[in-house]
Structures are given as C-alpha cells and as structure tokens.
PDB file of N, CA and C in Angstrom:
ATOM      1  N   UNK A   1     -34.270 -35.817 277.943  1.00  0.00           N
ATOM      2  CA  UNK A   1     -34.501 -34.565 277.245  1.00  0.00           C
ATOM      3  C   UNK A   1     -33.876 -33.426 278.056  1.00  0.00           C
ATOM      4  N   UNK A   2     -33.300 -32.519 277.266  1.00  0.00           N
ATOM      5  CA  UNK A   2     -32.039 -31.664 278.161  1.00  0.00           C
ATOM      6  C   UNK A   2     -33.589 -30.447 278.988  1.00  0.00           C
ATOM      7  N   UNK A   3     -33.204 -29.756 279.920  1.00  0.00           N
ATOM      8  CA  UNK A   3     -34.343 -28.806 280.372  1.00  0.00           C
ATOM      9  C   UNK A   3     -33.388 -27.428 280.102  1.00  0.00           C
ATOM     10  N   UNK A   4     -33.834 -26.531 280.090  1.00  0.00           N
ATOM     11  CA  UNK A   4     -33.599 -25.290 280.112  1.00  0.00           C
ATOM     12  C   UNK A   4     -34.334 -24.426 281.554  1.00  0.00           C
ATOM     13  N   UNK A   5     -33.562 -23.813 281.966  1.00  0.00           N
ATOM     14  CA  UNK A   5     -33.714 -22.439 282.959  1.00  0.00           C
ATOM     15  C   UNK A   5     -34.454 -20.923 282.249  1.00  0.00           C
ATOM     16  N   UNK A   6     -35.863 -20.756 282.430  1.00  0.00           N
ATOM     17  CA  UNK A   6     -35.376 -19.370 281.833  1.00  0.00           C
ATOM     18  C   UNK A   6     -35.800 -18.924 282.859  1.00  0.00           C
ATOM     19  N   UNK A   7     -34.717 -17.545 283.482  1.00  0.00           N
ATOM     20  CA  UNK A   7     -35.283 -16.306 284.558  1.00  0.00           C
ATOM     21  C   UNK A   7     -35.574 -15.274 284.222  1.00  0.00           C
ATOM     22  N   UNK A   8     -36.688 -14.394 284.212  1.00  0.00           N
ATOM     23  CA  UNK A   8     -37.419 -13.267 283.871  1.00  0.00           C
ATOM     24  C   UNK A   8     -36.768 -12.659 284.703  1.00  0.00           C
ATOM     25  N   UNK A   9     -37.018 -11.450 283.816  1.00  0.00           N
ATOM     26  CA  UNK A   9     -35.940 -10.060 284.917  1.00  0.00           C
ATOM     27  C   UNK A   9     -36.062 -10.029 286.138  1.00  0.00           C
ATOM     28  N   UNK A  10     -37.397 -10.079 286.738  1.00  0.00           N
ATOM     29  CA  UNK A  10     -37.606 -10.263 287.982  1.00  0.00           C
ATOM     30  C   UNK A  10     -37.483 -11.245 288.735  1.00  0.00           C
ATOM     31  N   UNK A  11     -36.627 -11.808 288.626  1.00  0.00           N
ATOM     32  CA  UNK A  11     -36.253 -13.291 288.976  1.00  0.00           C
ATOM     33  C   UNK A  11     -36.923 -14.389 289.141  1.00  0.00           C
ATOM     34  N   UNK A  12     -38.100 -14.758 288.504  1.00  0.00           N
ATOM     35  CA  UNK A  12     -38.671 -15.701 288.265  1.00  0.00           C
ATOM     36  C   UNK A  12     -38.398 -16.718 287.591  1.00  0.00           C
ATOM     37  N   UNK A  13     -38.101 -18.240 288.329  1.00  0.00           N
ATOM     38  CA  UNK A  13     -37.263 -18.764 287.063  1.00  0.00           C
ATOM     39  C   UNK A  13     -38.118 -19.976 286.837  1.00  0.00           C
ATOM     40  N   UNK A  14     -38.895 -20.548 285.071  1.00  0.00           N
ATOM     41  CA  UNK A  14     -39.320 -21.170 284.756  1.00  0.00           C
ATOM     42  C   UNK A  14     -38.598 -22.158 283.911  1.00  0.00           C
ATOM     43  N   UNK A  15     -38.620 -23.822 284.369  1.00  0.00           N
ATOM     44  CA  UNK A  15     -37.734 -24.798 283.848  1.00  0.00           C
ATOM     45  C   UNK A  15     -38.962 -25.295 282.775  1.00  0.00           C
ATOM     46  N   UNK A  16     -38.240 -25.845 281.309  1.00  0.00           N
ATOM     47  CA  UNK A  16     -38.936 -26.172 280.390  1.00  0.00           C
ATOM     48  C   UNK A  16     -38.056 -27.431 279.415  1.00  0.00           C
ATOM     49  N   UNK A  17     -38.133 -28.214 279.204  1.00  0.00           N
ATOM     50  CA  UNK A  17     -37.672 -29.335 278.357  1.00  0.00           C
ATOM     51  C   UNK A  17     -37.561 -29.297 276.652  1.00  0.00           C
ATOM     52  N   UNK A  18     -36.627 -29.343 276.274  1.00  0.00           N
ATOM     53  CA  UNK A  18     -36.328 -29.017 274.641  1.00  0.00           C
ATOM     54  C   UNK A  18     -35.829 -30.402 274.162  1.00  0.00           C
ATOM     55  N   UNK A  19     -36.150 -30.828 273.267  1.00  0.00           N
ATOM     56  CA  UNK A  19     -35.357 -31.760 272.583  1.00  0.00           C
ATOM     57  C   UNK A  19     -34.486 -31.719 272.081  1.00  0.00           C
ATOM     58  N   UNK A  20     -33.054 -32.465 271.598  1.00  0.00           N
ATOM     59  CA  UNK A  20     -32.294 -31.983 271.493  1.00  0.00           C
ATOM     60  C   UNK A  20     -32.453 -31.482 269.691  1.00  0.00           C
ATOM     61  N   UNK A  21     -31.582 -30.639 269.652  1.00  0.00           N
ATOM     62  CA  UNK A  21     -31.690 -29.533 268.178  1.00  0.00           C
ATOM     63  C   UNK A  21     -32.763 -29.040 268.175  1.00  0.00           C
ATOM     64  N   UNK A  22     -33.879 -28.988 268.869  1.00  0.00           N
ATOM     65  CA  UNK A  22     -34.750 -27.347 269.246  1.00  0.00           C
ATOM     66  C   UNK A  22     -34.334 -26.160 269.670  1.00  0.00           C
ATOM     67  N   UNK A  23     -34.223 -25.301 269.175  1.00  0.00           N
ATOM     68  CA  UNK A  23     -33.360 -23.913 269.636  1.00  0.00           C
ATOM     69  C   UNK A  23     -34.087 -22.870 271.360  1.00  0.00           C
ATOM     70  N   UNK A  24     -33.472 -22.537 271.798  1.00  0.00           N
ATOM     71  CA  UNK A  24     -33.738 -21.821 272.842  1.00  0.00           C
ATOM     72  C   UNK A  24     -35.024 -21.664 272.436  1.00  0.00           C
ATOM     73  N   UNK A  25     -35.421 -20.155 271.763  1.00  0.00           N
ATOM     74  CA  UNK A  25     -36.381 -19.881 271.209  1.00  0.00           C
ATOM     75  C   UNK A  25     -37.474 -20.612 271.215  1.00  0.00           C
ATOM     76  N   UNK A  26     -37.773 -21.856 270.312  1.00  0.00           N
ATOM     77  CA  UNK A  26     -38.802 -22.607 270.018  1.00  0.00           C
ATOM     78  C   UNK A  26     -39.311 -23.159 271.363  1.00  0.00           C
ATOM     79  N   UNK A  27     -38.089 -23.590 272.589  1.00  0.00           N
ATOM     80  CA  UNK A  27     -38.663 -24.273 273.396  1.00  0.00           C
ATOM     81  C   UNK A  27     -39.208 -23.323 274.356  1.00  0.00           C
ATOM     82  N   UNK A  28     -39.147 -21.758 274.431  1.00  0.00           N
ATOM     83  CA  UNK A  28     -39.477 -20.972 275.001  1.00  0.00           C
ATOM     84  C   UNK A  28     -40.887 -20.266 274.572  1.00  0.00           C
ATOM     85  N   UNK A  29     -41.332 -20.502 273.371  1.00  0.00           N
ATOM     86  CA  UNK A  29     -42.321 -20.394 272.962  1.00  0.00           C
ATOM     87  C   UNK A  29     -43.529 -21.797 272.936  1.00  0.00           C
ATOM     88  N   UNK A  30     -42.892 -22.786 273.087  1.00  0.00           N
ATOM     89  CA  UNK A  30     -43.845 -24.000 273.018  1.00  0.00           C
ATOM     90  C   UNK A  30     -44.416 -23.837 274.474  1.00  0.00           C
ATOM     91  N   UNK A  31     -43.786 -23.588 275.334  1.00  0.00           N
ATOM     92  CA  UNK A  31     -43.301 -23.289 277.402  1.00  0.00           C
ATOM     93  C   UNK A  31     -44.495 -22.302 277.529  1.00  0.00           C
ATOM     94  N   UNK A  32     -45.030 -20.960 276.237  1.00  0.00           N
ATOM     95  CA  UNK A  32     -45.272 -20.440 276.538  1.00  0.00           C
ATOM     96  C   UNK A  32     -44.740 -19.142 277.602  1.00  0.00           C
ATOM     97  N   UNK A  33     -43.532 -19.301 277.204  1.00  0.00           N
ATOM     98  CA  UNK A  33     -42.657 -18.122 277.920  1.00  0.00           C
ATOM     99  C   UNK A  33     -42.825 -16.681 277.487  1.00  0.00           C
ATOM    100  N   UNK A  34     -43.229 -15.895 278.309  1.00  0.00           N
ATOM    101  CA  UNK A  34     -43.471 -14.525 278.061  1.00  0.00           C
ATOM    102  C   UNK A  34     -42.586 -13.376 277.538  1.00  0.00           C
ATOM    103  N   UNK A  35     -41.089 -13.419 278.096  1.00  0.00           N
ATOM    104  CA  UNK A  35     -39.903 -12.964 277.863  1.00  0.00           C
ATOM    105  C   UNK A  35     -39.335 -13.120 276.482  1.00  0.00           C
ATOM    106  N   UNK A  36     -39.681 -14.033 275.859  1.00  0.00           N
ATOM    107  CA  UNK A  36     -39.094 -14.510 274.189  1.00  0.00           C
ATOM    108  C   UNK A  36     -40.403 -14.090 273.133  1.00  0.00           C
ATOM    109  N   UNK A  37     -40.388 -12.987 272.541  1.00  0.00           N
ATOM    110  CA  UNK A  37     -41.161 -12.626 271.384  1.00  0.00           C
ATOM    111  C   UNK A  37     -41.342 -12.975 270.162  1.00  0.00           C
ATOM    112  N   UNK A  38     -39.855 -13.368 270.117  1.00  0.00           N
ATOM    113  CA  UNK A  38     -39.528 -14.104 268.010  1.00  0.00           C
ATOM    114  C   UNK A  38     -40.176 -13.440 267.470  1.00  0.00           C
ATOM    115  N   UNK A  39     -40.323 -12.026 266.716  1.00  0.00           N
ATOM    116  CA  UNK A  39     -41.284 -11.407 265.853  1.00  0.00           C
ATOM    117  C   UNK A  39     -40.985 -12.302 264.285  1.00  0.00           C
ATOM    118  N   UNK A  40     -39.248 -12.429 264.062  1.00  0.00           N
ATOM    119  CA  UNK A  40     -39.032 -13.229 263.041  1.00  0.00           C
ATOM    120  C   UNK A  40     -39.132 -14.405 262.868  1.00  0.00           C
ATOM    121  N   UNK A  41     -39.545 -15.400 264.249  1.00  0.00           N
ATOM    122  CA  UNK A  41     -39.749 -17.224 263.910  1.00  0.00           C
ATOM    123  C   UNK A  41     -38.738 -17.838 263.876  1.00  0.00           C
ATOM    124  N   UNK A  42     -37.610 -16.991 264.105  1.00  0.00           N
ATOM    125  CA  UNK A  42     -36.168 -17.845 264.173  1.00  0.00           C
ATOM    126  C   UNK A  42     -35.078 -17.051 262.918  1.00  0.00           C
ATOM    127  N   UNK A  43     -35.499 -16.397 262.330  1.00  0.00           N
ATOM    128  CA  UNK A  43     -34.400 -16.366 261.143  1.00  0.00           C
ATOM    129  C   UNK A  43     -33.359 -15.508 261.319  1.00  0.00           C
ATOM    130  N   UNK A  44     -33.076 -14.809 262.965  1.00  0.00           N
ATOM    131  CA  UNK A  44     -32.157 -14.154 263.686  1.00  0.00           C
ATOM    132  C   UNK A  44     -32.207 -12.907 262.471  1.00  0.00           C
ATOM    133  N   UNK A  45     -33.381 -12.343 262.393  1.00  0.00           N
ATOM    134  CA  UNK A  45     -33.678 -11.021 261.763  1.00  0.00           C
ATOM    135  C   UNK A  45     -34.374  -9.849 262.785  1.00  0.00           C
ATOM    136  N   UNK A  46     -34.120 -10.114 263.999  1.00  0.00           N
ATOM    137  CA  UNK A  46     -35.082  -9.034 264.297  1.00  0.00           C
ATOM    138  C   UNK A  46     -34.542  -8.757 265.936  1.00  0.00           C
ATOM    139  N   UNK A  47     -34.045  -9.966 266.899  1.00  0.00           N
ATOM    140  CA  UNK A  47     -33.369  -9.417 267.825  1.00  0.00           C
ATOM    141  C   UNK A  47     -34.320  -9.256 268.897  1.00  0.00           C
ATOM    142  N   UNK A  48     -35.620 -10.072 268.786  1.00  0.00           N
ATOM    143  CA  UNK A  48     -36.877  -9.928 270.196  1.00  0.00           C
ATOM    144  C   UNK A  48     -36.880 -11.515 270.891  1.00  0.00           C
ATOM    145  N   UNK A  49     -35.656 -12.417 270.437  1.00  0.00           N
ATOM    146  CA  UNK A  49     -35.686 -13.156 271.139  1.00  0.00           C
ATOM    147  C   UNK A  49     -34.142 -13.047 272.052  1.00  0.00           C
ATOM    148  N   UNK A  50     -33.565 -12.288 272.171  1.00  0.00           N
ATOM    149  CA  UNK A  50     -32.585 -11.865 272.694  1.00  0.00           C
ATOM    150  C   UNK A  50     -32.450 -12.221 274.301  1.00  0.00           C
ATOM    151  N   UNK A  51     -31.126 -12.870 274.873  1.00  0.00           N
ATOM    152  CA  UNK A  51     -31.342 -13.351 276.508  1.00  0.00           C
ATOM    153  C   UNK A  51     -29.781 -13.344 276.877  1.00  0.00           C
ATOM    154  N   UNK A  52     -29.574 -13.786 278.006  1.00  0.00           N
ATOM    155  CA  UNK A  52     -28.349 -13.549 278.357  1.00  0.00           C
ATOM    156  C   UNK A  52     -28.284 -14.962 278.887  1.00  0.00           C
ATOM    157  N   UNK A  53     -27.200 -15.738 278.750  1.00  0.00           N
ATOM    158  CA  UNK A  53     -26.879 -17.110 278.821  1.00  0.00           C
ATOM    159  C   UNK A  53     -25.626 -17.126 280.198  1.00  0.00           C
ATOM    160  N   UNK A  54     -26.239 -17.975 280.660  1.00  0.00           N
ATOM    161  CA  UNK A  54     -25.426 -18.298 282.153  1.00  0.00           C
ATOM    162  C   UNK A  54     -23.792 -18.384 281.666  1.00  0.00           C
ATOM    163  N   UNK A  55     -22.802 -17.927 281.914  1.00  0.00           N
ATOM    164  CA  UNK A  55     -21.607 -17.576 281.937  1.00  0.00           C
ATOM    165  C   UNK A  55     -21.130 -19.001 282.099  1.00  0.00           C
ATOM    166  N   UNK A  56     -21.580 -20.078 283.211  1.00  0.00           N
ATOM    167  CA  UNK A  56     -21.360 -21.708 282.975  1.00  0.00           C
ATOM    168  C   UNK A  56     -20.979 -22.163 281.496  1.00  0.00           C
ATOM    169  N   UNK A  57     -22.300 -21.511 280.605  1.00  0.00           N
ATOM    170  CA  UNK A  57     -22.633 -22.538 279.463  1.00  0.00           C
ATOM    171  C   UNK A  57     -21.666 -21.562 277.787  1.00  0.00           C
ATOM    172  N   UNK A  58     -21.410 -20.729 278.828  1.00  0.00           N
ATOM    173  CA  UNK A  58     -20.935 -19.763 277.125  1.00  0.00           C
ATOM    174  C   UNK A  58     -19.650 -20.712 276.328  1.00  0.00           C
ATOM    175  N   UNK A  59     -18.915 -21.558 277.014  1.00  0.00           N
ATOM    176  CA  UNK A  59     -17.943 -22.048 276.203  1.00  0.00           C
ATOM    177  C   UNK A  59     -18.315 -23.783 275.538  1.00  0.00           C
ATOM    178  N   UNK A  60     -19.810 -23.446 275.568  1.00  0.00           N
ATOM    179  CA  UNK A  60     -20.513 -25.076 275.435  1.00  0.00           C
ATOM    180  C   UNK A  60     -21.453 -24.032 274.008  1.00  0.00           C
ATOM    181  N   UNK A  61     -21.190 -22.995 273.586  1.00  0.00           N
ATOM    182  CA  UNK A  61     -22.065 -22.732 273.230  1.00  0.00           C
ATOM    183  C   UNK A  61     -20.892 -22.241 271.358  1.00  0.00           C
ATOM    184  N   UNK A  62     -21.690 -22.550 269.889  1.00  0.00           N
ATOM    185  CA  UNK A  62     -20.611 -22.047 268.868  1.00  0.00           C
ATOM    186  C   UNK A  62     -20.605 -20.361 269.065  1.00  0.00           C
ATOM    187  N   UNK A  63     -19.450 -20.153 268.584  1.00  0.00           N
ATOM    188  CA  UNK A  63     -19.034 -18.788 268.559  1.00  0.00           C
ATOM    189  C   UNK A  63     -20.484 -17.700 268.330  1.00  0.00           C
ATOM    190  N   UNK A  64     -20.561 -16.776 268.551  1.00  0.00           N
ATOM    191  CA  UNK A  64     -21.477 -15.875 267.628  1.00  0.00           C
ATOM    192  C   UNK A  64     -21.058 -15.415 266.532  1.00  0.00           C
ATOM    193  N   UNK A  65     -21.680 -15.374 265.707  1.00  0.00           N
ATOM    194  CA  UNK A  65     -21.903 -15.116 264.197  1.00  0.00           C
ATOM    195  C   UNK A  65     -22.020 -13.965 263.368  1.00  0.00           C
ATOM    196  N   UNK A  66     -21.527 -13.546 262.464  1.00  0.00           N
ATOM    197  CA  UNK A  66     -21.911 -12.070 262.020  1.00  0.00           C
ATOM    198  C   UNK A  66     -23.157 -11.523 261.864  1.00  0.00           C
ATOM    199  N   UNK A  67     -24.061 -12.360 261.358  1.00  0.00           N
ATOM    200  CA  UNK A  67     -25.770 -12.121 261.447  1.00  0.00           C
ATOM    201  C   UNK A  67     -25.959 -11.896 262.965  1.00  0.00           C
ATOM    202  N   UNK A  68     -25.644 -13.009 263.804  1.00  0.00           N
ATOM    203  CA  UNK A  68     -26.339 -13.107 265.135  1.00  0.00           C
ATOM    204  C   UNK A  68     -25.246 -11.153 265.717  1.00  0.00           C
ATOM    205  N   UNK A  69     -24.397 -10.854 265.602  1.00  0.00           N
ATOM    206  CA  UNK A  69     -23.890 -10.074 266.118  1.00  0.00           C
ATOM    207  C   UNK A  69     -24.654  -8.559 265.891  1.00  0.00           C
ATOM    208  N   UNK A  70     -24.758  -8.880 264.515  1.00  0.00           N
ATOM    209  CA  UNK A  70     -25.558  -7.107 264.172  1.00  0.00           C
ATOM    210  C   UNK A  70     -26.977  -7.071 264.719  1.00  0.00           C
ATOM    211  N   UNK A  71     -27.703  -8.675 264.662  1.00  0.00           N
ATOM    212  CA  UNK A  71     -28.882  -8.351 265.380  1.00  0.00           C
ATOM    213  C   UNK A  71     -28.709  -8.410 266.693  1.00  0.00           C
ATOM    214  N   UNK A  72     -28.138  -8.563 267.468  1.00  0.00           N
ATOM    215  CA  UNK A  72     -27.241  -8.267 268.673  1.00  0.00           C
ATOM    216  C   UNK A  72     -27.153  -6.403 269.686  1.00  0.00           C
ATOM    217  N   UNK A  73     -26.554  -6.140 268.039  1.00  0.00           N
ATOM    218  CA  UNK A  73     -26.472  -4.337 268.037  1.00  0.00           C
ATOM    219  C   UNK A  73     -27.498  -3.684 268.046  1.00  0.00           C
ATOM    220  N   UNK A  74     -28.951  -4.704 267.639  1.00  0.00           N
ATOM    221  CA  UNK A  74     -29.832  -3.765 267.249  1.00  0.00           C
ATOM    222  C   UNK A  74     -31.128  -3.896 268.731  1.00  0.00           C
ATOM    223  N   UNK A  75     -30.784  -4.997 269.748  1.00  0.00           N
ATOM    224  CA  UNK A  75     -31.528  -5.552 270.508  1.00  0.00           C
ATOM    225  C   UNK A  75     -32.120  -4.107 271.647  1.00  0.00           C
ATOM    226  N   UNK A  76     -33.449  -4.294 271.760  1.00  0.00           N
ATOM    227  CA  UNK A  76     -33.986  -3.227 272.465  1.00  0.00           C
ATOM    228  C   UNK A  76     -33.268  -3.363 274.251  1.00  0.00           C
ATOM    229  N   UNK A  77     -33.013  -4.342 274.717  1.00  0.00           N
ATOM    230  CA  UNK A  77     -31.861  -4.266 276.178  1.00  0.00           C
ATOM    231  C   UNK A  77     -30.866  -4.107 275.698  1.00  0.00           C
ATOM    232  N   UNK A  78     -30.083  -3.889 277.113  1.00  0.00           N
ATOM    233  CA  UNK A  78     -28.663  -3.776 276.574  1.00  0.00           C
ATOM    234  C   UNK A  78     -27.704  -4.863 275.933  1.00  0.00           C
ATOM    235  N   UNK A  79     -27.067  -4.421 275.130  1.00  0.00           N
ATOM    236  CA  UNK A  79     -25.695  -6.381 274.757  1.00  0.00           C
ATOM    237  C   UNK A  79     -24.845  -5.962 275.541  1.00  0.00           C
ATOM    238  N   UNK A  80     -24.529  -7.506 275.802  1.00  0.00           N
ATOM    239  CA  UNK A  80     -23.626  -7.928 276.937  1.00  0.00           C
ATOM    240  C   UNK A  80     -23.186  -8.386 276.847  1.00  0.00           C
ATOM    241  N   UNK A  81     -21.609  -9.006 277.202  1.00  0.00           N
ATOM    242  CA  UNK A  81     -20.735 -10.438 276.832  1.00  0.00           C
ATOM    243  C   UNK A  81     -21.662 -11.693 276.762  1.00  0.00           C
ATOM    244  N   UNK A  82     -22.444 -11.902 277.847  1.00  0.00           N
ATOM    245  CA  UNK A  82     -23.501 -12.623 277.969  1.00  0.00           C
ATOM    246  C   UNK A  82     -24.667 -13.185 276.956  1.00  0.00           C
ATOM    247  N   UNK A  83     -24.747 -12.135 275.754  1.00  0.00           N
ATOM    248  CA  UNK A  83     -25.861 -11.821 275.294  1.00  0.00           C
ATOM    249  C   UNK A  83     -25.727 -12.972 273.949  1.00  0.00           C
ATOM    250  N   UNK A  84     -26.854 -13.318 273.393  1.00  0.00           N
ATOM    251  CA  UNK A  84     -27.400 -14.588 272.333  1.00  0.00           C
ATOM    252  C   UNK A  84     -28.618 -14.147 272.218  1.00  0.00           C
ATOM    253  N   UNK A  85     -28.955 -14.146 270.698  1.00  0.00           N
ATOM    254  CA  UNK A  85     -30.179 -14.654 269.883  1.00  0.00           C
ATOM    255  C   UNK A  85     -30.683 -16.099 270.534  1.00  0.00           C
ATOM    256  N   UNK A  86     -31.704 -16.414 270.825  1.00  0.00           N
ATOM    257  CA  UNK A  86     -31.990 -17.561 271.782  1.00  0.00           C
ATOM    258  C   UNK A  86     -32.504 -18.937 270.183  1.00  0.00           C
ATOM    259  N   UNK A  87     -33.182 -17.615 269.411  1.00  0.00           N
ATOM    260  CA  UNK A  87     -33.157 -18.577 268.328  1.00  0.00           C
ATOM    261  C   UNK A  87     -31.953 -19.640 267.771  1.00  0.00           C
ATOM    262  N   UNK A  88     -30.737 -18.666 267.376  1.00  0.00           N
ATOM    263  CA  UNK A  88     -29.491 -19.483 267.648  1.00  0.00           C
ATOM    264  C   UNK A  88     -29.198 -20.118 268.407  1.00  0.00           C
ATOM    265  N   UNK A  89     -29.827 -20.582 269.357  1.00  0.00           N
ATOM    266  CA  UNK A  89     -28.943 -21.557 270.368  1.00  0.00           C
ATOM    267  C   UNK A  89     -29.786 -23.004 270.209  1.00  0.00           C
ATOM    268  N   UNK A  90     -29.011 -23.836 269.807  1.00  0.00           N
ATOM    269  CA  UNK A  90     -29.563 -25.349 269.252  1.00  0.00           C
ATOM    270  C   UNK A  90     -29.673 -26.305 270.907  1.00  0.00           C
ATOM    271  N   UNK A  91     -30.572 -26.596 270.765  1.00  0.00           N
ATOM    272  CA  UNK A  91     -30.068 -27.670 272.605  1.00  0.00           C
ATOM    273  C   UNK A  91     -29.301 -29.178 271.718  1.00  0.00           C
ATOM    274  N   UNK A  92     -28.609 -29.340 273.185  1.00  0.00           N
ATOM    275  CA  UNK A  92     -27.748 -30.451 272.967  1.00  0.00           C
ATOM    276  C   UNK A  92     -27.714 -31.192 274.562  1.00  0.00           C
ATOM    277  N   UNK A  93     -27.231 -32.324 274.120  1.00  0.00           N
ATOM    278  CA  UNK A  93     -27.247 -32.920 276.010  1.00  0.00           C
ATOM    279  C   UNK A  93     -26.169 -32.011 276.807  1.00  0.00           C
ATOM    280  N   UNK A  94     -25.557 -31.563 276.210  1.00  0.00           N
ATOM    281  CA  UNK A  94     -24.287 -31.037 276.572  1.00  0.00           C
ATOM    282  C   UNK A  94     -25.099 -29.458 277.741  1.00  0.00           C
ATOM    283  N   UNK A  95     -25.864 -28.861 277.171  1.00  0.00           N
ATOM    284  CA  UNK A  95     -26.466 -27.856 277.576  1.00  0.00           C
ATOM    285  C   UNK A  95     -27.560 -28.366 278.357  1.00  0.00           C
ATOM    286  N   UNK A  96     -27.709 -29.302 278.772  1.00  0.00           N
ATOM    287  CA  UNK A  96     -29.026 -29.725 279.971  1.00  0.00           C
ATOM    288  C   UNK A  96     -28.570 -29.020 281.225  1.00  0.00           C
ATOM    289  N   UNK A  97     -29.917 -28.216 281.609  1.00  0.00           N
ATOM    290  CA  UNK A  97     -29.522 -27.424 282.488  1.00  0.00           C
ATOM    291  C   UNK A  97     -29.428 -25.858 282.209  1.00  0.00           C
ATOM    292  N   UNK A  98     -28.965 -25.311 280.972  1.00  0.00           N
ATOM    293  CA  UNK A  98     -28.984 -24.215 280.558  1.00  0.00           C
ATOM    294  C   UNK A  98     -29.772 -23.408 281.177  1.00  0.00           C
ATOM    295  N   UNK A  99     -28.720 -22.480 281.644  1.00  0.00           N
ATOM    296  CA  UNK A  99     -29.729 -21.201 282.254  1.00  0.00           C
ATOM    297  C   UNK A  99     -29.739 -19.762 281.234  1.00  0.00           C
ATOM    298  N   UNK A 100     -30.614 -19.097 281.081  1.00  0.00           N
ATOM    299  CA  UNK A 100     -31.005 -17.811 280.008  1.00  0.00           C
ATOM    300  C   UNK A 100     -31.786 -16.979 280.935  1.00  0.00           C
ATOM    301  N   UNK A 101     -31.166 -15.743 281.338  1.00  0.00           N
ATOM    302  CA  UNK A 101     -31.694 -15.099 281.837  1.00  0.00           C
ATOM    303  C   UNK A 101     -32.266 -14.150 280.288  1.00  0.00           C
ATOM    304  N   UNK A 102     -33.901 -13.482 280.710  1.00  0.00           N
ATOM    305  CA  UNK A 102     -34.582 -12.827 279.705  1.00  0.00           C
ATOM    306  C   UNK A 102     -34.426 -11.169 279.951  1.00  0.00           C
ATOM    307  N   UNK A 103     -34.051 -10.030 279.259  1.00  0.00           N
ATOM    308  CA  UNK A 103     -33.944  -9.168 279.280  1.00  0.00           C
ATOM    309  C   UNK A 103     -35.661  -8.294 279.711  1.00  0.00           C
ATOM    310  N   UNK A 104     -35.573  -7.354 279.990  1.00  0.00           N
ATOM    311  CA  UNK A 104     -36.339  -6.258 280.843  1.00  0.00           C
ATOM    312  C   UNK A 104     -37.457  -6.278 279.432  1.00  0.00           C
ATOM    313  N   UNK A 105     -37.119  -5.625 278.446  1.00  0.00           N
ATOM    314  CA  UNK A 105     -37.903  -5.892 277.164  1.00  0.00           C
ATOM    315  C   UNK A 105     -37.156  -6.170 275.832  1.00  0.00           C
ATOM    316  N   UNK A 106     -37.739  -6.418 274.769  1.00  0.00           N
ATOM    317  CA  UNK A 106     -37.745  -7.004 274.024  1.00  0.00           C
ATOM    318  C   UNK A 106     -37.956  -6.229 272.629  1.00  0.00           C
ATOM    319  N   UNK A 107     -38.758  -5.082 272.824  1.00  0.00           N
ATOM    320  CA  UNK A 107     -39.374  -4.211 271.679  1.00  0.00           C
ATOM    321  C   UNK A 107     -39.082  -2.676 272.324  1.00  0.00           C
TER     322      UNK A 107
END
C-alpha cells in the first residue's frame, strides 16, 4: 500500500497509507489530518483541501485541469507551481512515498 508524507506548515511530518485510487484528500482525512478540510468531499469545488506536492512527484502526477486550476485561484494560501487540489490526486504505486506539504490555512 503506497504511504503518503504530509508536512504541516510547521514542519511536522505525518506518514499515512492510501490505497491505491484513494485520493490525497480521503487518505488525509481517514489519517485524521488536520491541515486538509474538504468542505466539498472531493468535488474540487471549494479549494480547502489545497497542498503543495514535493517537486520529486509533480511529473508522476496528470496535468492540472481547468476546474482544479480556478479552484486553485480561489485557495485561501498562496498558489504555487507546486500547488494541487489534494482531492485530485489519485494514489498509485508510482507515488509511494509522496510528499504534500499543507498550507498555513485553508479558510
């Protein structure tokens, strides 16, 4: 089962296990991760699960999307080259290991 990295702004970094095709998101909320809000549950409407993805994994990762981009624009941290809807991000073996750093806030 692939694990995921997530580091809280303050550099705290909590490892958590996703199956594969569980999205960032879900496995960050099952983890009980504090940093990932999902007000929308995944439907990349709202921009509170927003994180910044280790620069390693960005070319393991599909393009961003016109939905994922405007909710992107609308994210309460800053966007960054870095930056992903965490909901969008599907795990794969390919991404074992994935690191997501979590933005300052969220709302």
């Amino acid at each position: 089962m692939p694990k995921i990295i997530y580091e809280t702004h303050d550099g705290q970094r909590i490892e958590a296990n996703a199956a594969v095709g569980t999205s960032v998101m879900q496995a960050a909320k099952a983890a009980g991760i504090d940093g990932i809000v999902a007000e929308c549950g995944g439907s990349a409407m709202c921009a509170t699960c927003h994180c910044y993805v280790d620069e390693a994994f960005l070319d393991k990762l599909p393009e961003v999307g016109v939905v994922e981009s405007e909710m992107l624009d609308c994210a309460a941290s800053e966007r960054k080259t870095t930056s992903r809807l965490s909901c969008q991000i599907k795990m794969t073996e390919d991404l074992d290991g994935l690191v997501v750093r979590l933005p300052e806030t969220q709302v």
